[in-house]
Protein backbone atom coordinates (compact mmCIF):
# COMPACT_ATOMS: atom_id res chain seq x y z
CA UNK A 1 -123.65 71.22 14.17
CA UNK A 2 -123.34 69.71 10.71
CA UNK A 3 -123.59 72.37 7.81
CA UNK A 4 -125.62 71.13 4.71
CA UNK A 5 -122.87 70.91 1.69
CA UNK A 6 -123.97 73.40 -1.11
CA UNK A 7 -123.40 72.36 -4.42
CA UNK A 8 -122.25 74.73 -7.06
CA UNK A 9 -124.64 74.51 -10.28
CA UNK A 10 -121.75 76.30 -12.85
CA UNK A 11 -118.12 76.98 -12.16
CA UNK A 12 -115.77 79.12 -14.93
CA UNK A 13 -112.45 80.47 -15.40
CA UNK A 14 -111.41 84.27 -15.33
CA UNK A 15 -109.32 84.58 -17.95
CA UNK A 16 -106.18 87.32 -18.85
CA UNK A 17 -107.56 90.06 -20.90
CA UNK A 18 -103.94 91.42 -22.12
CA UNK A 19 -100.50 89.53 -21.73
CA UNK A 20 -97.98 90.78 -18.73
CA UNK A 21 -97.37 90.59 -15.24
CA UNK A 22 -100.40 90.25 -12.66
CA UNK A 23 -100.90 90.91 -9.58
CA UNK A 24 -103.32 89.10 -7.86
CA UNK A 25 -105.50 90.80 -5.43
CA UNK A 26 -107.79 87.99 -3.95
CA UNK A 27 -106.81 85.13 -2.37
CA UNK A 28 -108.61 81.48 -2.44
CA UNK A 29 -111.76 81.32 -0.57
CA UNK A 30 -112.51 84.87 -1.29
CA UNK A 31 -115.60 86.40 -1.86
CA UNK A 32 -116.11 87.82 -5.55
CA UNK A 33 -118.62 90.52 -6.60
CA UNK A 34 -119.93 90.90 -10.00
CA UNK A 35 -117.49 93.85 -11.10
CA UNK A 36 -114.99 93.35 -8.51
CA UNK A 37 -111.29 93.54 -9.54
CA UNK A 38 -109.21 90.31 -8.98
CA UNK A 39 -106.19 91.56 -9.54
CA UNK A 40 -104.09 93.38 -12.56
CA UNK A 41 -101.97 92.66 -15.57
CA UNK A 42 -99.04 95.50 -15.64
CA UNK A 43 -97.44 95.52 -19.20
CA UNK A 44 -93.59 94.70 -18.76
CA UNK A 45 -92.59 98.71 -18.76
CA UNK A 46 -95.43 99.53 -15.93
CA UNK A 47 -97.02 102.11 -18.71
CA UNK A 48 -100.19 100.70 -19.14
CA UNK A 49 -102.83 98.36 -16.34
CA UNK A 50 -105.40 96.01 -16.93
CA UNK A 51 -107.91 95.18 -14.70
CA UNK A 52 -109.28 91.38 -14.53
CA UNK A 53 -113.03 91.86 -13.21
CA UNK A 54 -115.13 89.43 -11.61
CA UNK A 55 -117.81 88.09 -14.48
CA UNK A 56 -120.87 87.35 -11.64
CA UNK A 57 -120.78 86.81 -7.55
CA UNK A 58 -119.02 83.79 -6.79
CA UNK A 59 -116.16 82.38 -4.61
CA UNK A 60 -112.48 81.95 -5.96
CA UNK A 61 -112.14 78.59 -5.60
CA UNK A 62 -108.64 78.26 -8.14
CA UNK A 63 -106.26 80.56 -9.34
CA UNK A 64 -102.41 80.81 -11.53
CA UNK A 65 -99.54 81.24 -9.46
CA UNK A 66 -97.38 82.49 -12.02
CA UNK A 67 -97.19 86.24 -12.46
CA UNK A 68 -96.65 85.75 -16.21
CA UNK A 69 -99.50 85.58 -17.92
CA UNK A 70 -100.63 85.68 -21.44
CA UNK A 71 -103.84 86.84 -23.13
CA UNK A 72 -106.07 83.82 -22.55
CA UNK A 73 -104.65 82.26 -20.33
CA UNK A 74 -106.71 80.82 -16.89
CA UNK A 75 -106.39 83.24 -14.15
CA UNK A 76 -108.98 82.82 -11.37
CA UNK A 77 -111.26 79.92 -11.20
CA UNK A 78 -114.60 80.98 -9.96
CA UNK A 79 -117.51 78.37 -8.78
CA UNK A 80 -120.82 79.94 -8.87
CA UNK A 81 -123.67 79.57 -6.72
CA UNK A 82 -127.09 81.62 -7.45
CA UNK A 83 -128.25 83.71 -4.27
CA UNK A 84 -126.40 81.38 -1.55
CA UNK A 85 -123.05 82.69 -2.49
CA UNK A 86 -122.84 85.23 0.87
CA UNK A 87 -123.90 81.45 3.13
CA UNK A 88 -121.31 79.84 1.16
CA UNK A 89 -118.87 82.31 1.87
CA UNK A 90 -119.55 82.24 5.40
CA UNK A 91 -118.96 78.35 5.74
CA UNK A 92 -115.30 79.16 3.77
CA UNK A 93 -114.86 81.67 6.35
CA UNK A 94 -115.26 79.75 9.10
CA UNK A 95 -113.64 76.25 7.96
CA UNK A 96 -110.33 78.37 7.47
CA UNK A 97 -110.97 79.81 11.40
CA UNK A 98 -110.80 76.13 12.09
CA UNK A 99 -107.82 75.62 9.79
CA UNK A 100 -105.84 78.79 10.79
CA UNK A 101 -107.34 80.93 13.85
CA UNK A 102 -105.19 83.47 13.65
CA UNK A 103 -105.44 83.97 9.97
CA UNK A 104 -107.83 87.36 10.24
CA UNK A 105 -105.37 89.21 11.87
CA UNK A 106 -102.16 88.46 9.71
CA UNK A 107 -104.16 89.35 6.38
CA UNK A 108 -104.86 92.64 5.56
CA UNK A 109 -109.14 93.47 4.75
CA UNK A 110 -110.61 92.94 2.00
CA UNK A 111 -109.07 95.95 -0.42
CA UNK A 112 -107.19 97.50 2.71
CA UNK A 113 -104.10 97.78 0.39
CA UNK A 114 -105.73 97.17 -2.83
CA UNK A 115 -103.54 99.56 -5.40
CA UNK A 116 -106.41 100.31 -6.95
CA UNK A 117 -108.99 102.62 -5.13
């Protein structure tokens, strides 16, 4: 049947903690959890990681493509929406099934191969 549209009230921008090179760990549509780690900023030697945490549950819904980054700038564009955020998932979920039915078994889980354990 027809899914009611949800409507997210607030909608904000993840930004880089530290300049260097990221590495992006989520991909659009993905579920993010308050304290989850989006991805990481490696300094240009590989000494030192940052990790770029999740702010509050919400969907990525925008994100850089460049793996430059610089302190400030927008990394991961997150749209918030109160308790409904595991329903709105869902309906992402299953509007890329439509899109791309194969897509769950060319992807690896969730943190599967995360570098960070």
């Amino acid at each position: 049947g027809v899914k009611t549209p949800v409507i997210s009230s607030k909608t904000s921008w993840v930004r880089a903690p530290y300049s260097g090179i990221l590495r992006a760990l989520v991909p659009l549509g993905a579920k993010a959890e308050k304290g989850s780690v989006l991805g990481v900023i490696g300094d240009p030697l590989g000494v030192n990681e940052f990790q770029v945490i999740a702010p509050e549950d919400g969907i990525v819904i925008g994100r850089t493509n460049l793996p430059l980054v610089y302190e400030g700038d927008a990394l991961f564009h997150l749209a918030y929406y109160k308790q409904q955020v595991d329903s709105v998932f869902d309906q992402v979920e299953s509007f890329q099934e439509k899109l791309e039915p194969n897509l769950a078994t060319k992807l690896p889980s969730d943190h599967e191969h995360s570098p960070i354990q």
